[in-house]
PDB file of N, CA and C in Angstrom:
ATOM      1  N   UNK A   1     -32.052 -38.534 -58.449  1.00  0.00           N
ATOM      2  CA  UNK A   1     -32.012 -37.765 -59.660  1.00  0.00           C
ATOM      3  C   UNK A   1     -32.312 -36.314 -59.348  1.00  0.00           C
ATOM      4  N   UNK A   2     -32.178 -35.517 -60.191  1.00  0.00           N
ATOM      5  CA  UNK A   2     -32.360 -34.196 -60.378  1.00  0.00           C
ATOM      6  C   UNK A   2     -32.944 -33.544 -61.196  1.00  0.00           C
ATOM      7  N   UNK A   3     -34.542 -33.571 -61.188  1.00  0.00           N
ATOM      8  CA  UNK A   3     -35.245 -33.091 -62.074  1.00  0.00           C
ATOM      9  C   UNK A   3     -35.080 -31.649 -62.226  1.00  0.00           C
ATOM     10  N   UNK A   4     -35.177 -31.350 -63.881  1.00  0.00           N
ATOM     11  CA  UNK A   4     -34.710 -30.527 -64.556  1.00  0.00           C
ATOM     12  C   UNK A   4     -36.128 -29.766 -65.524  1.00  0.00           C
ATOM     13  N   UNK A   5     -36.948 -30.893 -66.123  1.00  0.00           N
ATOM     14  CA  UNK A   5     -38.048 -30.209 -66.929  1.00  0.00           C
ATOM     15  C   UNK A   5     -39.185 -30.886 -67.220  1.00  0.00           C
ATOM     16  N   UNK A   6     -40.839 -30.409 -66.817  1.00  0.00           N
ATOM     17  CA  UNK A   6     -41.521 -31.375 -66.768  1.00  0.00           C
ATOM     18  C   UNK A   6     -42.215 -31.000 -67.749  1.00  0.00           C
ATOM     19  N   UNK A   7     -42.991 -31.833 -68.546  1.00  0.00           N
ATOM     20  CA  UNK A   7     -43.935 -31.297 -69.587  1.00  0.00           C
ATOM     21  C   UNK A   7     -44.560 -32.936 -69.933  1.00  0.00           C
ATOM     22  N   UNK A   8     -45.258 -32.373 -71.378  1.00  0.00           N
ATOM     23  CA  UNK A   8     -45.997 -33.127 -72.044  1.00  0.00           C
ATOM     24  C   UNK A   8     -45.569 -33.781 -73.316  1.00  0.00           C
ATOM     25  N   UNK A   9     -45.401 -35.174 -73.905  1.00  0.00           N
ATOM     26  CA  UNK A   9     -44.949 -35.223 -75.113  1.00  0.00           C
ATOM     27  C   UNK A   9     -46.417 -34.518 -76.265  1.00  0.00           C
ATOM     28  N   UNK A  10     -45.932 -35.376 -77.380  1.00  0.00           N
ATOM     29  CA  UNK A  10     -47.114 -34.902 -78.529  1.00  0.00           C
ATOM     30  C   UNK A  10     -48.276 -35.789 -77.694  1.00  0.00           C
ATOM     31  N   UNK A  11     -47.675 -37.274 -77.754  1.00  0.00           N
ATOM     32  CA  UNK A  11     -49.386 -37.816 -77.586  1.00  0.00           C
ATOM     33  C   UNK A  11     -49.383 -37.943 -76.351  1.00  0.00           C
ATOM     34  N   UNK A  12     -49.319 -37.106 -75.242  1.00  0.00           N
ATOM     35  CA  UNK A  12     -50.137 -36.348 -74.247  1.00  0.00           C
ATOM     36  C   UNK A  12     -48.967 -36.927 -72.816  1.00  0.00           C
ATOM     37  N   UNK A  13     -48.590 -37.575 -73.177  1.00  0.00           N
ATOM     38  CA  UNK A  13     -47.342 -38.289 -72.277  1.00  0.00           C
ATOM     39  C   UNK A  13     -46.897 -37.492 -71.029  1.00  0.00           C
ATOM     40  N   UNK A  14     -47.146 -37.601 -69.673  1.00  0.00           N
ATOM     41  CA  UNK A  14     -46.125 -36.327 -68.591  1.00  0.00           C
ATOM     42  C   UNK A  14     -44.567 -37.337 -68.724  1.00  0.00           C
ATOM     43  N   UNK A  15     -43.565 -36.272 -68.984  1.00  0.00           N
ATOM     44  CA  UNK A  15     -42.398 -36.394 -69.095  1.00  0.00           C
ATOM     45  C   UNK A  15     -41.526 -35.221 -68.362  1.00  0.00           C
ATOM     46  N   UNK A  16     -40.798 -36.270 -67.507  1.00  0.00           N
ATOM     47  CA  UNK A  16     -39.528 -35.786 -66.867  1.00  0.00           C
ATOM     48  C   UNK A  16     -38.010 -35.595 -67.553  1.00  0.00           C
ATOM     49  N   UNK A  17     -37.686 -34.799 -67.439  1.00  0.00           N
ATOM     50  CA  UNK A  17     -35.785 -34.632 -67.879  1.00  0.00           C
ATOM     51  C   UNK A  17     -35.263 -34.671 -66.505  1.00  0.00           C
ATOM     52  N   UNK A  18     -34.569 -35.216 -66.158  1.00  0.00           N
ATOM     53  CA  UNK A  18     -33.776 -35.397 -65.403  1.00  0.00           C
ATOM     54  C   UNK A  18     -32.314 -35.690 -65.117  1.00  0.00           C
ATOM     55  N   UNK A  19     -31.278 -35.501 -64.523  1.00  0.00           N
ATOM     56  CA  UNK A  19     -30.253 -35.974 -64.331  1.00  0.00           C
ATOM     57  C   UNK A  19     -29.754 -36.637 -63.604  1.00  0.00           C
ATOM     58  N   UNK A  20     -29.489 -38.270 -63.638  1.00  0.00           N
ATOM     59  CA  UNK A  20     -29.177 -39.382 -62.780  1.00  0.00           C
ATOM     60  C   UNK A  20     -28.437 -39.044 -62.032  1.00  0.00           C
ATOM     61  N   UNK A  21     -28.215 -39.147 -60.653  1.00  0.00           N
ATOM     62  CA  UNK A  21     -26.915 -38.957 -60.248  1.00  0.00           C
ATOM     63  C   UNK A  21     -26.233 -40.417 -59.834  1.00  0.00           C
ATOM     64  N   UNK A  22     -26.996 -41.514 -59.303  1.00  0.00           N
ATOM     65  CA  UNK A  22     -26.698 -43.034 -58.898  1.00  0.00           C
ATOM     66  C   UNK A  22     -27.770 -43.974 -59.154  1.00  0.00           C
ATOM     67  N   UNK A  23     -27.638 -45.189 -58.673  1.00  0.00           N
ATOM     68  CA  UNK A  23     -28.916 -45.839 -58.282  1.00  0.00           C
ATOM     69  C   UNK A  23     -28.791 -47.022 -59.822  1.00  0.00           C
ATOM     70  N   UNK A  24     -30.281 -47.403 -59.805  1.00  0.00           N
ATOM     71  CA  UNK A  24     -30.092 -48.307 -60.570  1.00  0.00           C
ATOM     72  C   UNK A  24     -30.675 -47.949 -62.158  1.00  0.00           C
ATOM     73  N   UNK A  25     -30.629 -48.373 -63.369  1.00  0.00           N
ATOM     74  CA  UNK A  25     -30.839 -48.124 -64.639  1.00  0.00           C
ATOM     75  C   UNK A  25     -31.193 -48.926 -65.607  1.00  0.00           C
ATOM     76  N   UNK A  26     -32.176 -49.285 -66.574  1.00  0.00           N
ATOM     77  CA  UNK A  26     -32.322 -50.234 -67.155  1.00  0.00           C
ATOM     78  C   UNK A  26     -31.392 -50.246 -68.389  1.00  0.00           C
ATOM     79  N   UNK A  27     -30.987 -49.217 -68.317  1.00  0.00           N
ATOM     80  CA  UNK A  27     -29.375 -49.068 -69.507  1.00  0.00           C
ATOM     81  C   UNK A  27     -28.751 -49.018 -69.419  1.00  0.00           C
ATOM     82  N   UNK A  28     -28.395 -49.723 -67.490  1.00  0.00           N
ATOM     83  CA  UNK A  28     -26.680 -49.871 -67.287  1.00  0.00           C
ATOM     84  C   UNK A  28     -26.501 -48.974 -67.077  1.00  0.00           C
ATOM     85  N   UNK A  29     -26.770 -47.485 -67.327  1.00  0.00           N
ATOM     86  CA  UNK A  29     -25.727 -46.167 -67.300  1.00  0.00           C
ATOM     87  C   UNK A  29     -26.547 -45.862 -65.471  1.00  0.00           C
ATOM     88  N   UNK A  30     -26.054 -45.287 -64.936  1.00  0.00           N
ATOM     89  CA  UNK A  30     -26.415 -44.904 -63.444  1.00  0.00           C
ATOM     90  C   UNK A  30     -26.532 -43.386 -63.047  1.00  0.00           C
ATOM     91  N   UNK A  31     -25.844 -42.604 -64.289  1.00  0.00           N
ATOM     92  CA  UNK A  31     -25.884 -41.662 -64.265  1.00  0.00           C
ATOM     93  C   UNK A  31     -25.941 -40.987 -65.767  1.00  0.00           C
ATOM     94  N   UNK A  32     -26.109 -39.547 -65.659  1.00  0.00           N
ATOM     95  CA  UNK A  32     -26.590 -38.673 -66.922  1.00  0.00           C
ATOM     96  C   UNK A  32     -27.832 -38.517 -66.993  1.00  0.00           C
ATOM     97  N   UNK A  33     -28.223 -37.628 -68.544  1.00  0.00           N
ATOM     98  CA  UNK A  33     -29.315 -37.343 -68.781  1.00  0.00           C
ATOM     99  C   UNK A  33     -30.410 -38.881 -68.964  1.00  0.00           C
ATOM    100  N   UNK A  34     -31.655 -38.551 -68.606  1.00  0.00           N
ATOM    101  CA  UNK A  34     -32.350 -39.602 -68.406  1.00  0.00           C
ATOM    102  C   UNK A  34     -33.783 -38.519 -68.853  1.00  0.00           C
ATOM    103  N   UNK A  35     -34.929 -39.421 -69.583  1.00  0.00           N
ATOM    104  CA  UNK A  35     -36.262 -38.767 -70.039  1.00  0.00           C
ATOM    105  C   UNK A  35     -36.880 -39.574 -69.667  1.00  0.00           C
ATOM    106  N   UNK A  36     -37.932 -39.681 -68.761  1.00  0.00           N
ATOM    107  CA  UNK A  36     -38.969 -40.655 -67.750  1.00  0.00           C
ATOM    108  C   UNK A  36     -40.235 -40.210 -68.061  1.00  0.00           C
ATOM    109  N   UNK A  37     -41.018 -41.259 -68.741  1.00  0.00           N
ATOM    110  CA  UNK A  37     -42.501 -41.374 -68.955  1.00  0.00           C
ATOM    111  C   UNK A  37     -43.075 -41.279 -67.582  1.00  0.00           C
ATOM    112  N   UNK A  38     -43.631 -40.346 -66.977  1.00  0.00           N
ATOM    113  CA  UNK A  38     -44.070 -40.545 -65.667  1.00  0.00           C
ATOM    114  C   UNK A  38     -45.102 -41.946 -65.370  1.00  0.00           C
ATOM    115  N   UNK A  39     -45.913 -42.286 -66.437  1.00  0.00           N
ATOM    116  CA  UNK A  39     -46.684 -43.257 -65.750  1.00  0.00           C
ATOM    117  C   UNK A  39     -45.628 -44.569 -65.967  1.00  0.00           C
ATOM    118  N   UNK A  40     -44.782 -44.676 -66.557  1.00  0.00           N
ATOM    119  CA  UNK A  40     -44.024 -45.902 -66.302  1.00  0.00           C
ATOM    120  C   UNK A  40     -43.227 -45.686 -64.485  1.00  0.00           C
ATOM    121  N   UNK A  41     -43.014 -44.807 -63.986  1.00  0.00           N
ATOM    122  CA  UNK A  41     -42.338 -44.640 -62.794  1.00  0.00           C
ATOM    123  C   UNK A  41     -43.074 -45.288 -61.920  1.00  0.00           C
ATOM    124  N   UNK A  42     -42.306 -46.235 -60.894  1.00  0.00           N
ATOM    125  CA  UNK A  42     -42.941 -46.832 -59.825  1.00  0.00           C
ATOM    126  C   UNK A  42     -41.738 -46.707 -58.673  1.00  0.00           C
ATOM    127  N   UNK A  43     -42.306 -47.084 -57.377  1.00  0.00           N
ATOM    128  CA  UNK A  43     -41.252 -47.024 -56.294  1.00  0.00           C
ATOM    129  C   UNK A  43     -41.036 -45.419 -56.388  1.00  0.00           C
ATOM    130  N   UNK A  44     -41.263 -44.553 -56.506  1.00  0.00           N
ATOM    131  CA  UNK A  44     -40.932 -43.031 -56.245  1.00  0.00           C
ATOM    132  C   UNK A  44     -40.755 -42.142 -54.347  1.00  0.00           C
ATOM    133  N   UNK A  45     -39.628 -41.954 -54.026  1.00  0.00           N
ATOM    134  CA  UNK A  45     -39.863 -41.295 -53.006  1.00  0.00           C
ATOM    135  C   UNK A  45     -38.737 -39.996 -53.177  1.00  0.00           C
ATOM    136  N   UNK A  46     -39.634 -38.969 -52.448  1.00  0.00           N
ATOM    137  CA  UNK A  46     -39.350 -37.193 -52.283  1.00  0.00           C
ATOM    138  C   UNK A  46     -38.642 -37.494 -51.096  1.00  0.00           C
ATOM    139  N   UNK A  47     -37.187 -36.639 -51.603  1.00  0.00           N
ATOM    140  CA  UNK A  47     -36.289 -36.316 -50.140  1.00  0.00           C
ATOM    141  C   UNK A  47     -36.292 -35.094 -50.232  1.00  0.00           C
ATOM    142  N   UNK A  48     -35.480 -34.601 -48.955  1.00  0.00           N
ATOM    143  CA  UNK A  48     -35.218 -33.189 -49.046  1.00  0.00           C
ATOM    144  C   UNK A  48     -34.040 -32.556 -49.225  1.00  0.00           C
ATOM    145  N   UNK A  49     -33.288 -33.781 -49.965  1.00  0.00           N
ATOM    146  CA  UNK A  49     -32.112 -33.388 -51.041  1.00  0.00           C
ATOM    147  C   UNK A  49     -31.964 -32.124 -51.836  1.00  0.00           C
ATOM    148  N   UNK A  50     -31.016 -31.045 -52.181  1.00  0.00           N
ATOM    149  CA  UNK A  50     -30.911 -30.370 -53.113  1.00  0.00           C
ATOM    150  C   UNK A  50     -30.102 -30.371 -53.932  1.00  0.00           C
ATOM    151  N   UNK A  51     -30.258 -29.577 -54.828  1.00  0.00           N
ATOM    152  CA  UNK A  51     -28.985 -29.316 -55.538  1.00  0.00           C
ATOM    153  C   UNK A  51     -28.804 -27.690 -56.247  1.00  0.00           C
ATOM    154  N   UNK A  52     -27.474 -28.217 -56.494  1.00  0.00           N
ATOM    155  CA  UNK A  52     -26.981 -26.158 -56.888  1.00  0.00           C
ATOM    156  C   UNK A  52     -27.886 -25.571 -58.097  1.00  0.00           C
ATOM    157  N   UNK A  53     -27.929 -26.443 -59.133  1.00  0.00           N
ATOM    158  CA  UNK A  53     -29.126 -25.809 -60.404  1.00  0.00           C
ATOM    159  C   UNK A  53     -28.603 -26.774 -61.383  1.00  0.00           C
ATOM    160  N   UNK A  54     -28.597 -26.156 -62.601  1.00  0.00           N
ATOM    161  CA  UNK A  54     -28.279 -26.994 -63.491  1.00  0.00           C
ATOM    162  C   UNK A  54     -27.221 -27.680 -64.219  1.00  0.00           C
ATOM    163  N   UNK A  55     -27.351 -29.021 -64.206  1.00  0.00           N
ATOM    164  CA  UNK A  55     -26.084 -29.630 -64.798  1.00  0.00           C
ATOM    165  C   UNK A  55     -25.708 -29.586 -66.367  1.00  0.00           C
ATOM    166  N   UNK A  56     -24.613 -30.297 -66.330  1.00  0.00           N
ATOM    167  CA  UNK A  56     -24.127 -29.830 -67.582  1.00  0.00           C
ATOM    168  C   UNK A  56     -24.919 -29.966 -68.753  1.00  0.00           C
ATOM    169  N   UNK A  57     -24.579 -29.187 -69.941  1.00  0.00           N
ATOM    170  CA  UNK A  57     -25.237 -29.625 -70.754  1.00  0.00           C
ATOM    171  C   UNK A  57     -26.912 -29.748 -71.156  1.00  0.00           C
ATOM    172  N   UNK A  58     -27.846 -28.832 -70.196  1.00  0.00           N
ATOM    173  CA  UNK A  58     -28.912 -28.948 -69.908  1.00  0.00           C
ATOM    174  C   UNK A  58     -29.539 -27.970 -70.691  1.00  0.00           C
ATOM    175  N   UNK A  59     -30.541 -28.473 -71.104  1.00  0.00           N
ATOM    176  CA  UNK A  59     -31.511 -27.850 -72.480  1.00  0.00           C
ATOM    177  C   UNK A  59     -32.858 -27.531 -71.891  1.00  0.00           C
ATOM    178  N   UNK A  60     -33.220 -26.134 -71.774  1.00  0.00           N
ATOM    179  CA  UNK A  60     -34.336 -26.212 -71.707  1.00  0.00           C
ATOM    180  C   UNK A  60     -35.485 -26.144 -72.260  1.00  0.00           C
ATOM    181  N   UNK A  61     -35.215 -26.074 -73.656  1.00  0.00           N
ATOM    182  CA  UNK A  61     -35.694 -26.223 -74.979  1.00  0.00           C
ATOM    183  C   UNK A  61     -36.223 -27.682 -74.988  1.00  0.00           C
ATOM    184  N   UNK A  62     -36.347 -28.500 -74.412  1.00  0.00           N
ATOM    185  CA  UNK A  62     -36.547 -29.973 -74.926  1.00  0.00           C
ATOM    186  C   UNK A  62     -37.193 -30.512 -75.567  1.00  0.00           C
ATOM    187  N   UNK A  63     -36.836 -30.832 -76.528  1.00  0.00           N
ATOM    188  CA  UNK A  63     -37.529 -31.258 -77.676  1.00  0.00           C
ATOM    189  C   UNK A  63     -38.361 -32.628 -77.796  1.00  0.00           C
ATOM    190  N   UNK A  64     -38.390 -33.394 -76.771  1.00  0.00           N
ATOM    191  CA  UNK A  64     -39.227 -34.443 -76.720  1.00  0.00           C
ATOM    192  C   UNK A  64     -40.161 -33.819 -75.782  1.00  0.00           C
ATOM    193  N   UNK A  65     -40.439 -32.101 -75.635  1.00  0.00           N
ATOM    194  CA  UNK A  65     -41.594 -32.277 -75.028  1.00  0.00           C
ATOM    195  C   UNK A  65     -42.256 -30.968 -75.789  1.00  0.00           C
ATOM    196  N   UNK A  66     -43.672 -31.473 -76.379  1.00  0.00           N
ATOM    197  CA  UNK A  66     -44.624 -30.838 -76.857  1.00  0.00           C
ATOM    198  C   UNK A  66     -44.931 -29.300 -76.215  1.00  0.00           C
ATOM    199  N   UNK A  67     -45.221 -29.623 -74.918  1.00  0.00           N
ATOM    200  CA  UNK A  67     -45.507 -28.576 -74.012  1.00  0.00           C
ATOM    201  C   UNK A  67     -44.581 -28.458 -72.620  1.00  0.00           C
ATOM    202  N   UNK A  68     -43.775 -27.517 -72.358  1.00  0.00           N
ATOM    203  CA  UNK A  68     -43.079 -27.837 -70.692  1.00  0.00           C
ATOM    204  C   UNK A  68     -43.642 -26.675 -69.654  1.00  0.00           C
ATOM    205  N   UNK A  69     -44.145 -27.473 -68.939  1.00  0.00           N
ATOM    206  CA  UNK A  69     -44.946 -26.910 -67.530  1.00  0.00           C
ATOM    207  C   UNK A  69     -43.877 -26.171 -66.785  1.00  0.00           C
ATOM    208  N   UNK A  70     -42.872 -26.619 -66.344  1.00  0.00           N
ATOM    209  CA  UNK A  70     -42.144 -25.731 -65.629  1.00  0.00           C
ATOM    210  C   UNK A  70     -40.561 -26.629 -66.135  1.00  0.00           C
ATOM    211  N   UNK A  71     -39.637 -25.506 -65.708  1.00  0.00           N
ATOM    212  CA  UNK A  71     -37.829 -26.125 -65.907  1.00  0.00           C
ATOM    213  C   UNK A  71     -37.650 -24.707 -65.142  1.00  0.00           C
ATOM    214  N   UNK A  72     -35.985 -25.658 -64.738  1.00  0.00           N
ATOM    215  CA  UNK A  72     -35.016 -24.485 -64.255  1.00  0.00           C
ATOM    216  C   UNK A  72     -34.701 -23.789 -64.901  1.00  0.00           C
TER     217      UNK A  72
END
């Protein structure tokens, strides 16, 4: 994936925006926008993958998050 914007919901939640690029999904979809409760995330590993910036359609306004710590 390709994280895009990290913050906080209202009730205190760390939340990721991200953009799928493969892999597996509990909604079937494998790719697109995706919003990840960080403490539900398990199995997590950092590559040293990049990417060009932002994909389509990308908001950095996000509205499921109360507070955003950092975005592209």
């Amino acid at each position: 994936m390709e994280p895009h914007c990290y913050g906080v919901s209202r009730d205190r939640k760390e939340l990721l925006r991200a953009y799928q690029i493969g892999g597996h999904s509990k909604s079937g979809q494998s790719e697109g926008w995706k919003l990840f409760r960080l403490d539900d995330v398990i199995d997590l590993s950092v590559t040293d993958d990049s990417f060009q910036g932002p994909c389509p359609l990308y908001n950095p306004n996000d509205k499921a998050m109360a507070t955003v710590y950092c975005c592209l």
